[in-house]
Protein backbone atom coordinates (compact mmCIF):
# COMPACT_ATOMS: atom_id res chain seq x y z
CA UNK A 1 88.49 89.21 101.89
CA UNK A 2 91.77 90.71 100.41
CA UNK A 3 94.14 89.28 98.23
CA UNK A 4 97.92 90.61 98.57
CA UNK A 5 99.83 91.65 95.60
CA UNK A 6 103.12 93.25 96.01
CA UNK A 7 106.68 93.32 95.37
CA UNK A 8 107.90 90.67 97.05
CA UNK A 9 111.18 87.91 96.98
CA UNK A 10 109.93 83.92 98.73
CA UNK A 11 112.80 82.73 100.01
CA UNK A 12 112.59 78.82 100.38
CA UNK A 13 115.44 77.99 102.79
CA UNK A 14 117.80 75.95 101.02
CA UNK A 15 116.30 76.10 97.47
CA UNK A 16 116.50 79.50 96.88
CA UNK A 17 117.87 79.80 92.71
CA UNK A 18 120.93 82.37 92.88
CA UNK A 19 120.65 83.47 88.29
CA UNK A 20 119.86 82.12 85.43
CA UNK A 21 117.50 78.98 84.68
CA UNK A 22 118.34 76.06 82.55
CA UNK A 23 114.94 76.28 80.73
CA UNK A 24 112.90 78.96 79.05
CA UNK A 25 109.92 80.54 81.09
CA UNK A 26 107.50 78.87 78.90
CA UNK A 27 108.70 75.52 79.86
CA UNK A 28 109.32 75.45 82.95
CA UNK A 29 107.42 74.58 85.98
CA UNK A 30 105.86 76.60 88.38
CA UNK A 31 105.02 76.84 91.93
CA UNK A 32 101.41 78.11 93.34
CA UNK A 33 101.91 79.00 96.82
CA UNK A 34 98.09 79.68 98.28
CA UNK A 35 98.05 80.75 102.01
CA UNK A 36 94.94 81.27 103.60
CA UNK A 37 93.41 82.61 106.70
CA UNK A 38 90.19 81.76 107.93
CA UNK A 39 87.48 84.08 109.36
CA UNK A 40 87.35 83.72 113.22
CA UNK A 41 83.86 81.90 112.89
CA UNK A 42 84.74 79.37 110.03
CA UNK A 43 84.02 75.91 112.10
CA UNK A 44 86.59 72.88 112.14
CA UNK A 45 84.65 71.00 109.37
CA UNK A 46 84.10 74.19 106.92
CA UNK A 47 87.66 74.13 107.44
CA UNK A 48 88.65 70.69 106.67
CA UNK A 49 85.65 70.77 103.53
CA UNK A 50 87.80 73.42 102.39
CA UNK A 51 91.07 71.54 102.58
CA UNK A 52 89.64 68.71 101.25
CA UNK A 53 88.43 70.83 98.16
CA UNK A 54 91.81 72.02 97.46
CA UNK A 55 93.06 68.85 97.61
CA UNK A 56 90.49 67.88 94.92
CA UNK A 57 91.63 70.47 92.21
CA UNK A 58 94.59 68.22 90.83
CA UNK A 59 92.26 65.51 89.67
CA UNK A 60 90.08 68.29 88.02
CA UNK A 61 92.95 70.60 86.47
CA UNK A 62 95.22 69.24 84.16
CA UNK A 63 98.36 70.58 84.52
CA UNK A 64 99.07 70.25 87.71
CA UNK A 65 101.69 67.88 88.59
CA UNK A 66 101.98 68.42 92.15
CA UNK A 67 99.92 68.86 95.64
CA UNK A 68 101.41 69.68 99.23
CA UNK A 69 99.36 71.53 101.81
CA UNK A 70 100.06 72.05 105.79
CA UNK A 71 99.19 73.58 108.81
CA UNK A 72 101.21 76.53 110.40
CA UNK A 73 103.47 75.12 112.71
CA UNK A 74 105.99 77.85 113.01
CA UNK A 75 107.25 79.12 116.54
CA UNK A 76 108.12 82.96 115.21
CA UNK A 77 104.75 83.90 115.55
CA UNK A 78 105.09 86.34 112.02
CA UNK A 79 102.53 84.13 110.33
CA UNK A 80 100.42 87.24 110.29
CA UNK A 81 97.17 84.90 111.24
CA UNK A 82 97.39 82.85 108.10
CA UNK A 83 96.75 79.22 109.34
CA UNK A 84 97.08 76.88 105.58
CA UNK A 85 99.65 76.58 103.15
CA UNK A 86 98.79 74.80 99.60
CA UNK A 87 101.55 74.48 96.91
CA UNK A 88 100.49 72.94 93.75
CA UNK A 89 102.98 72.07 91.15
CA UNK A 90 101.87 73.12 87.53
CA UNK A 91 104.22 72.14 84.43
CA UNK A 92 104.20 75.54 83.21
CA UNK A 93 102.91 79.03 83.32
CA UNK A 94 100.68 78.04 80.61
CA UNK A 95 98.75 75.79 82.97
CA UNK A 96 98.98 78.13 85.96
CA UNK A 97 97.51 80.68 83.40
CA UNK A 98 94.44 78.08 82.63
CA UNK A 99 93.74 77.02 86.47
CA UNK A 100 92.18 80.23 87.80
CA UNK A 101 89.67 80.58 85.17
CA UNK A 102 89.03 77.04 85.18
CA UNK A 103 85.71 76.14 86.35
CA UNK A 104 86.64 73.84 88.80
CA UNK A 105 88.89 75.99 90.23
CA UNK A 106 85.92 79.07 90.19
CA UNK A 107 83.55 76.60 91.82
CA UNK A 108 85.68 75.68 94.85
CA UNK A 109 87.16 79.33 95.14
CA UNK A 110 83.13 80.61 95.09
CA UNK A 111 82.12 77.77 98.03
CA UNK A 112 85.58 78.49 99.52
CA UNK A 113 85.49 82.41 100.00
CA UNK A 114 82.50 82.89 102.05
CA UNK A 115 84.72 81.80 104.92
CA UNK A 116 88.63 82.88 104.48
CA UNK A 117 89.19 86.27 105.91
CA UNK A 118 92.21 86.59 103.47
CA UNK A 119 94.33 84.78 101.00
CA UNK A 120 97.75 85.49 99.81
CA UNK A 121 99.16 83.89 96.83
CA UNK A 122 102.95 83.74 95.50
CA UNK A 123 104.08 81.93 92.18
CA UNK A 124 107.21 80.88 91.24
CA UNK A 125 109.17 79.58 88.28
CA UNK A 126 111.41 76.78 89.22
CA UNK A 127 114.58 75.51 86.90
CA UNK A 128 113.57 71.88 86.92
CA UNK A 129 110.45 69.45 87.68
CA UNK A 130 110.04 69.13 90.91
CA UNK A 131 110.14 66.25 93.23
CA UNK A 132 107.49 65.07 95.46
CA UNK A 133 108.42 66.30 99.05
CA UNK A 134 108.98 63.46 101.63
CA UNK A 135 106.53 63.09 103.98
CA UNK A 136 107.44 64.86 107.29
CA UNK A 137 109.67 67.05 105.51
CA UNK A 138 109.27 70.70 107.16
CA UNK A 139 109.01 73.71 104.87
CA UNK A 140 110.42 76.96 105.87
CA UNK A 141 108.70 79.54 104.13
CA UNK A 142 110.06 83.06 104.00
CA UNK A 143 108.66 86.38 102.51
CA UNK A 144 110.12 89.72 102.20
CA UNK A 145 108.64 92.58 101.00
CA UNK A 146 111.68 95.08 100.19
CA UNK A 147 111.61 98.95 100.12
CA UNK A 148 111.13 100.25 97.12
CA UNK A 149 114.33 101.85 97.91
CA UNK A 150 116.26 98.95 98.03
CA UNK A 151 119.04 98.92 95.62
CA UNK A 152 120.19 95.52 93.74
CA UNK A 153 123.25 95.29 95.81
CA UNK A 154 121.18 94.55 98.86
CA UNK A 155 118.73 92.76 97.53
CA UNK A 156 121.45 90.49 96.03
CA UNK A 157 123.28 90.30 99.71
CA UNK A 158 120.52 89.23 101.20
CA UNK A 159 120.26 86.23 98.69
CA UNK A 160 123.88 85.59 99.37
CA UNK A 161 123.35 85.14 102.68
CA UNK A 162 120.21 82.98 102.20
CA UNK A 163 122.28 80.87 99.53
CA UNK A 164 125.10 79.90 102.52
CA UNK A 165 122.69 79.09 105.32
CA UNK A 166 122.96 75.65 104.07
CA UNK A 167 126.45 75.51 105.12
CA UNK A 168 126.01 76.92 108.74
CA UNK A 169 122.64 75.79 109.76
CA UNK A 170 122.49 71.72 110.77
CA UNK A 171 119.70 69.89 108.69
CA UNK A 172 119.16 72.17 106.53
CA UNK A 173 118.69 70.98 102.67
């Protein structure tokens, strides 16, 4: 299994925060993006066990105030073979900080690993508590990983562009 760290900016289509937050880091909440991709011999049910489990972990945790998770759906094709997408919603980084080490969290992540191939996991601080998603509400996830060459003037163009989206793309909130 290997977990992905690296320099990287998640773009969520249409909430995407331009500068500044209202709130301090310490209190505000944060989003745990988990993506995972299972081995090629991981059965439907270890699969669903698995999804269930995660879905257990906000009645076990405190701190966590929220719980989406979906299948890959996306027509691009750049999934990159990950197949589930988890967000849980944690008041602060102070909980996030608490849930790994957590033993409910080690227990389902040690039953859990045998059969993901790979995981890839993305947090962000958000400027205000966030709202339970309505159901059938699609969620366009984007990653970038930018050159280390890339200066701040790019990086910041690229959010611009991002930022208006709304304005040109139908449906989009």
């Amino acid at each position: 299994m290997s977990i992905r760290r690296s320099r990287a900016t998640l773009l969520i289509v249409g909430f995407f925060c331009a500068a500044g937050w209202a709130l301090p880091a310490a209190a505000r909440p944060v989003h745990h993006v988990v993506l995972f991709k299972f081995k090629a011999d991981a059965s439907a049910r270890e699969i669903h066990d698995i999804v269930q489990g995660v879905g257990q972990l906000p009645s076990k945790i405190p701190g966590i105030t929220g719980y989406q998770w979906g299948r890959n759906n996306s027509p691009e094709g750049l999934d990159k073979g990950f197949t589930h997408a988890f967000v849980l919603s944690f008041e602060s980084a102070e909980a996030l900080a608490a849930y790994a080490p957590h033993p409910a969290h080690q227990e389902f992540a040690e039953s859990a690993l045998p059969r993901i191939e790979s995981v890839f996991v993305y947090d962000f601080l958000v400027d205000e508590a966030p709202e339970p998603a309505e159901p059938g509400r699609t969620h366009h996830l984007v990653f970038f990983k930018y050159k280390d060459s890339a200066s701040a003037e790019a990086v910041g163009k690229v959010r611009d562009e991002f930022l208006g989206l709304e304005k040109k793309i139908p449906g989009l909130l």
